[in-house]
N, C-alpha and C. Protein backbone atom coordinates (compact mmCIF):
# COMPACT_ATOMS: atom_id res chain seq x y z
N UNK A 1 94.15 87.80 90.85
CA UNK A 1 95.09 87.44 91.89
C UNK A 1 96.52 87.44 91.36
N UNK A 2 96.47 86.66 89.98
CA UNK A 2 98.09 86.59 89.54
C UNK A 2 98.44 88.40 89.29
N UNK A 3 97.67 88.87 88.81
CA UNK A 3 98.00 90.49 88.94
C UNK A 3 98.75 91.32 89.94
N UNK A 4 98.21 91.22 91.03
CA UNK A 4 98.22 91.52 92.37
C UNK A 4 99.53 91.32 92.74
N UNK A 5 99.74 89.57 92.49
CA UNK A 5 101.24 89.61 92.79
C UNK A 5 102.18 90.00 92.01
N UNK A 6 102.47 90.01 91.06
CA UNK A 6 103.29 90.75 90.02
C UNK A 6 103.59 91.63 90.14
N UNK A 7 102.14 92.65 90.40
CA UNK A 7 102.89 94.12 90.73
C UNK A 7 103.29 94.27 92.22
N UNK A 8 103.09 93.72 93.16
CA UNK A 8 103.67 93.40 94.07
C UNK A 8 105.13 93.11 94.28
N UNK A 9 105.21 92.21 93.41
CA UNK A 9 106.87 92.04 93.04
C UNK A 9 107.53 92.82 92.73
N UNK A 10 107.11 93.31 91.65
CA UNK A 10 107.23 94.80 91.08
C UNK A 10 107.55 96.19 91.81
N UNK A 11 107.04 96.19 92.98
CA UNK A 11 107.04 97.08 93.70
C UNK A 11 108.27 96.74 94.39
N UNK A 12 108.42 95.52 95.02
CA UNK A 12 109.33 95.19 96.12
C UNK A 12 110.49 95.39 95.24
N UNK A 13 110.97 94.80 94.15
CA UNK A 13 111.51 95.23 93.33
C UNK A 13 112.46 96.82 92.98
N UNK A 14 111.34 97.42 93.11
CA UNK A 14 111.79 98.88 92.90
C UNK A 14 112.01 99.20 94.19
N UNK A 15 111.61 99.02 95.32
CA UNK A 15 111.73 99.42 96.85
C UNK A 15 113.49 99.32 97.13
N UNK A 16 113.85 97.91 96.72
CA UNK A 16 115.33 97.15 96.44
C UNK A 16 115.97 97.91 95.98
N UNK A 17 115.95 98.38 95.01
CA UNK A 17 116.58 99.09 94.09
C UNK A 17 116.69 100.91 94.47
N UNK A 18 115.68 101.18 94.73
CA UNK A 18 115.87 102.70 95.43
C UNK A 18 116.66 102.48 96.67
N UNK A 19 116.12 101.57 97.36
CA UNK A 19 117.03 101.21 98.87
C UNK A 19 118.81 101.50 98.95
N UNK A 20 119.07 100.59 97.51
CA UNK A 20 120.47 100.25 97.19
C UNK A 20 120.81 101.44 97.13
N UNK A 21 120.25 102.25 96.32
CA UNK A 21 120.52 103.58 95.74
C UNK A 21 121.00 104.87 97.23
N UNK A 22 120.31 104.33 97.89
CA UNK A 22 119.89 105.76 98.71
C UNK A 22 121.15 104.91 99.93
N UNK A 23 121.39 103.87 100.56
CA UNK A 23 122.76 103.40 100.96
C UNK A 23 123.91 103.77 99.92
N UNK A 24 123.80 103.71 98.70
CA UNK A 24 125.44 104.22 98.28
C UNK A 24 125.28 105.64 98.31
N UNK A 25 124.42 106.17 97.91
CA UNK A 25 123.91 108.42 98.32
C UNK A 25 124.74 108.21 99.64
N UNK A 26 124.17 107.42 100.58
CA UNK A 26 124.55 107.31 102.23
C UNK A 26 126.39 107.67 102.24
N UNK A 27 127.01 106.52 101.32
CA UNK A 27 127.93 106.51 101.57
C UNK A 27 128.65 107.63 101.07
N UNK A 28 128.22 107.84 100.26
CA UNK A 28 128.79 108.67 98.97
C UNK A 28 128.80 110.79 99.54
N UNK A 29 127.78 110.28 100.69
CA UNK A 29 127.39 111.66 101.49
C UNK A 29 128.95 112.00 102.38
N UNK A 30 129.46 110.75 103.02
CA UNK A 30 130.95 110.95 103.52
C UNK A 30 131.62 111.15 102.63
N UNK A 31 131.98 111.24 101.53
CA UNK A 31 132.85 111.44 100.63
C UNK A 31 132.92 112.50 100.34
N UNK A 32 131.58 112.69 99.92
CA UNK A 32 131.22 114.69 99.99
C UNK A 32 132.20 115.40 100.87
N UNK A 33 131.53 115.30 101.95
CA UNK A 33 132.14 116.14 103.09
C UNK A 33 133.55 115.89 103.70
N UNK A 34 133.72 114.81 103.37
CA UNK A 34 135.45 114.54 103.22
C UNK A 34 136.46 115.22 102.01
N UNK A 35 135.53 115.42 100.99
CA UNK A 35 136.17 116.81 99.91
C UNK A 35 135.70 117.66 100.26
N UNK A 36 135.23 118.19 100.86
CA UNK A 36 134.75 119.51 101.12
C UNK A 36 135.91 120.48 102.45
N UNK A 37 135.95 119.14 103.13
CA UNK A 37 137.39 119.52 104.28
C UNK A 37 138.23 119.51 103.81
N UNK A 38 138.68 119.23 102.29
CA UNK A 38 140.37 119.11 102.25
C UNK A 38 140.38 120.65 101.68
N UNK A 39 142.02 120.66 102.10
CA UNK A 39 142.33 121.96 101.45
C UNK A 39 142.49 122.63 100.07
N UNK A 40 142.09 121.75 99.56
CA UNK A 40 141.83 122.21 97.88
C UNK A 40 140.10 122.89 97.85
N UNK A 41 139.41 122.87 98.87
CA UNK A 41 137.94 123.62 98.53
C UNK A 41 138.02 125.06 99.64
N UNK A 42 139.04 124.74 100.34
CA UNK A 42 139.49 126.16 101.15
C UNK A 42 138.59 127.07 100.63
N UNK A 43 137.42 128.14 101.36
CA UNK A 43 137.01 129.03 100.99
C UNK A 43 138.09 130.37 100.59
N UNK A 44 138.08 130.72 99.43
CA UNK A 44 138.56 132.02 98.81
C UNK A 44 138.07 133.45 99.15
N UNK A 45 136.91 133.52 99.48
CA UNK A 45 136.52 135.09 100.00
C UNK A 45 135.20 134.53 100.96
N UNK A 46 134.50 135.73 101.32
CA UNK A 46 133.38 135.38 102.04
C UNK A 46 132.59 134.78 101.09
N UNK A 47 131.22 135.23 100.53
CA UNK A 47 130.73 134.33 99.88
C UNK A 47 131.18 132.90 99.45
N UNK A 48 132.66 132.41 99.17
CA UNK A 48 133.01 130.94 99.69
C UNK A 48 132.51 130.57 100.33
N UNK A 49 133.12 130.88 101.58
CA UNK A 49 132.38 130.86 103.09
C UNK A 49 131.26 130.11 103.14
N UNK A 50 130.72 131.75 102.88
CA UNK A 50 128.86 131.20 103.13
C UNK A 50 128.76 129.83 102.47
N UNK A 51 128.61 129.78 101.25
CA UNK A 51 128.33 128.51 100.54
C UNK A 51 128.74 127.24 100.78
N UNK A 52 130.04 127.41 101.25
CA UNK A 52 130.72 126.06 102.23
C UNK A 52 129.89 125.69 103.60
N UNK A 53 129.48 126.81 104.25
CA UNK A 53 128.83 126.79 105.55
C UNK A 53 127.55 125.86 104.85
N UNK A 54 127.01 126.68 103.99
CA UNK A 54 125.68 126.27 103.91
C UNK A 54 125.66 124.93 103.62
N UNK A 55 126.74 124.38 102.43
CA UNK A 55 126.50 123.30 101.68
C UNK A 55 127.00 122.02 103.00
N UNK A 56 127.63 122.62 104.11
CA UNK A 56 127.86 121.45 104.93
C UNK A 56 126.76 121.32 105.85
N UNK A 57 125.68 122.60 106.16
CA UNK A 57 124.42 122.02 106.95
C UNK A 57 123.37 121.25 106.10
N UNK A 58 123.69 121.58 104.33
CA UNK A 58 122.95 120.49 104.24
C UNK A 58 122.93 118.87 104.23
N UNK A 59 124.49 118.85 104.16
CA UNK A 59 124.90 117.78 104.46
C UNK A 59 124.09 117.11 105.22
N UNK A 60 124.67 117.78 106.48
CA UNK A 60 124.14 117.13 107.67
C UNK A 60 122.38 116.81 107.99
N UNK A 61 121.42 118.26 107.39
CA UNK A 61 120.55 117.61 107.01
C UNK A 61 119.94 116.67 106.17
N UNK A 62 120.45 116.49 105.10
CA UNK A 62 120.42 114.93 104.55
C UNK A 62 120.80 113.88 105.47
N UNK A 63 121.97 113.72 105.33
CA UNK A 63 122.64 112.95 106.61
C UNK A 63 121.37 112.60 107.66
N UNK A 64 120.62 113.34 108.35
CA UNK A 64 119.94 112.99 109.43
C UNK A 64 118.44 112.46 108.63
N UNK A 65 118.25 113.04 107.43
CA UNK A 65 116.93 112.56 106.72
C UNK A 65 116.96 111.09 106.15
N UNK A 66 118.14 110.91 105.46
CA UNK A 66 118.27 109.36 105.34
C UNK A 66 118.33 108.39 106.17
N UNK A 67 119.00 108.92 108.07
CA UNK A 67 118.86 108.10 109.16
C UNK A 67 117.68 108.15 109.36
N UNK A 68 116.96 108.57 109.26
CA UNK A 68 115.26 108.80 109.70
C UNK A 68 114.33 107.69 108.50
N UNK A 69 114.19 108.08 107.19
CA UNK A 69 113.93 106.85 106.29
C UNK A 69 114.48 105.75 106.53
N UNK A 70 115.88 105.74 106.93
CA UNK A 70 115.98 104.02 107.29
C UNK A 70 115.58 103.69 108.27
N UNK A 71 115.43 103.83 109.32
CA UNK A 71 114.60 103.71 110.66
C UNK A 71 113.29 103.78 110.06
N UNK A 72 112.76 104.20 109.29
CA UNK A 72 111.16 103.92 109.29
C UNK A 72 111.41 102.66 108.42
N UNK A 73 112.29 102.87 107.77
CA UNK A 73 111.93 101.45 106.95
C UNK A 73 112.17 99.89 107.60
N UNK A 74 113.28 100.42 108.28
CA UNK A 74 113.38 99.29 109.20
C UNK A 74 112.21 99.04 110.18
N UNK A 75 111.20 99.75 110.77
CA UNK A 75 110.55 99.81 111.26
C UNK A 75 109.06 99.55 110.94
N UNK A 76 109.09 99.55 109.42
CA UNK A 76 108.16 99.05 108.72
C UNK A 76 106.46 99.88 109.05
N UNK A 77 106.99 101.34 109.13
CA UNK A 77 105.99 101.81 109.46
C UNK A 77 105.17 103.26 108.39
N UNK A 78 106.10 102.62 107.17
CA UNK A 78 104.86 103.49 105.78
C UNK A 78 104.05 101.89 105.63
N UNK A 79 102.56 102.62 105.55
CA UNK A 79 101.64 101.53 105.26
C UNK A 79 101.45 101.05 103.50
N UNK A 80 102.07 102.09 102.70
CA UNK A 80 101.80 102.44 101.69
C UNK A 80 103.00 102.13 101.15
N UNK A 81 103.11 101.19 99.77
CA UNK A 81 104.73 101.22 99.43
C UNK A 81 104.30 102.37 98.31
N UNK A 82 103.55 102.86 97.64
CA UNK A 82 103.83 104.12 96.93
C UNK A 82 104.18 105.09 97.62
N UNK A 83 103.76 105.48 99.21
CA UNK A 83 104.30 106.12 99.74
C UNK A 83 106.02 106.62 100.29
N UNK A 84 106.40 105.05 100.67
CA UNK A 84 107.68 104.74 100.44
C UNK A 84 108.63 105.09 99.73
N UNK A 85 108.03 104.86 98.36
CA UNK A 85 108.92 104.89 97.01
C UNK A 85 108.76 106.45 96.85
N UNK A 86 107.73 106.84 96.92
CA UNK A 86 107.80 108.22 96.57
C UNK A 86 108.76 109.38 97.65
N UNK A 87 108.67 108.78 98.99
CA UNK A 87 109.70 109.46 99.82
C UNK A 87 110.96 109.27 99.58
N UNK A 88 111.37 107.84 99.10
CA UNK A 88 112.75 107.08 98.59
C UNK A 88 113.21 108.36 97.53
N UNK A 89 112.50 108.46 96.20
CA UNK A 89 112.64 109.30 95.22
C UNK A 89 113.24 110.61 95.01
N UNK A 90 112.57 110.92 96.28
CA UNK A 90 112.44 112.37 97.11
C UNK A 90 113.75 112.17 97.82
N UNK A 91 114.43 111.50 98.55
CA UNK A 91 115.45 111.57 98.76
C UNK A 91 116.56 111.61 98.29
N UNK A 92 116.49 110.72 97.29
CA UNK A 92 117.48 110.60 96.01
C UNK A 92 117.63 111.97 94.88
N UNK A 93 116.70 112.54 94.80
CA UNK A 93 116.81 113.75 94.03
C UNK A 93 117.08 114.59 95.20
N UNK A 94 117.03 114.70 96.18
CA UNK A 94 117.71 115.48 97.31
C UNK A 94 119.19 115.66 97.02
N UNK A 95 119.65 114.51 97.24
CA UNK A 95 121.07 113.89 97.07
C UNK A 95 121.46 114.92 95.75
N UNK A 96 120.95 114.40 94.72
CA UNK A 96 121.46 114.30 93.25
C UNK A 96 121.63 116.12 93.41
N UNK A 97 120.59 117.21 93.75
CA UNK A 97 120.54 118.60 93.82
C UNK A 97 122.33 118.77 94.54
N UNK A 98 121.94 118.00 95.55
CA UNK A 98 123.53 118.99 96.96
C UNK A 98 124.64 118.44 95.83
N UNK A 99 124.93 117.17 95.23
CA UNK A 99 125.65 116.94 94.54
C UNK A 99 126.32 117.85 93.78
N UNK A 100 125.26 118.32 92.71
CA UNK A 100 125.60 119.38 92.30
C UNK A 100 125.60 120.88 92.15
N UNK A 101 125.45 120.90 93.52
CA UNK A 101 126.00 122.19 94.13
C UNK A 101 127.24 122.06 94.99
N UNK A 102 127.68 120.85 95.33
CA UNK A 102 129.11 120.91 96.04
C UNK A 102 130.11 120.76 94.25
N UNK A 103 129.83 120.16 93.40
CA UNK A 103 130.48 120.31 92.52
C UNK A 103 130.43 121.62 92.07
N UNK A 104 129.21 122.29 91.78
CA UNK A 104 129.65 123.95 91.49
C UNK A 104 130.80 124.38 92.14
N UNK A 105 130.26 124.37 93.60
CA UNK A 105 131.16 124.90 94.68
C UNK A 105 132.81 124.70 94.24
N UNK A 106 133.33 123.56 93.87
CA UNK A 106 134.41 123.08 94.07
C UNK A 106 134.72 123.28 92.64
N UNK A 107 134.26 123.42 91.73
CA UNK A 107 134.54 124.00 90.48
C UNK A 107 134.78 125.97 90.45
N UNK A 108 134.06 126.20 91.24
CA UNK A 108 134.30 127.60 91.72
C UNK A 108 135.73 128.04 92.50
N UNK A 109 135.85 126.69 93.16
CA UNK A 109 137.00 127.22 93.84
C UNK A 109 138.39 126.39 93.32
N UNK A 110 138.40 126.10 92.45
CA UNK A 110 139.30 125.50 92.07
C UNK A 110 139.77 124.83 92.64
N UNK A 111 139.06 123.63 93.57
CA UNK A 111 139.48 122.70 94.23
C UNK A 111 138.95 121.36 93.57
N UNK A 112 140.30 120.74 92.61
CA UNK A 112 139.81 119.37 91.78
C UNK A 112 140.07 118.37 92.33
């Protein structure tokens, strides 16, 4: 029984902690795309372009994937907290990938 709860704790624990994580990604997702509009990432040729296009739909699909995990979480409807955590994870390395591909991007274009 004392087991049980521990890792229990344990879990809730890490749930907390990815949570935190994936609200500052949240925030940190406007910031993105608030450098991405200024005129220092101005696309330079087509292929710019494209890559700007692209890197702002993924935005937005993140953007709508993290509103969707928080609504389930608020909603309390993974039965499974490994399940949870493992979607949490999955989101966060989502994040961490576009990250650094808007930094390529903006290292490409010489927008510091």
């Amino acid at each position: 029984m004392i087991t049980v709860m521990k890792s229990t704790k344990k879990n809730t624990s890490v749930v907390n902690e990815l949570l935190c994580k994936l609200e500052r990604n949240h925030t940190e997702i406007q910031t993105l795309l608030v450098r991405l509009n200024s005129y220092t990432c101005e696309p330079t040729n087509y292929e710019c372009f494209e890559r700007l296009r692209d890197l702002r739909d993924d935005i937005e699909s993140l953007k709508k994937r993290h509103l969707e995990l928080f609504r389930t979480i608020d909603l309390n409807q993974l039965d499974k907290q490994e399940e949870l955590v493992e979607k949490m994870q999955n989101q966060i390395a989502s994040f961490k990938e576009l990250d650094s591909k808007i930094g390529a991007y903006v290292i490409d274009t010489n927008g510091y």
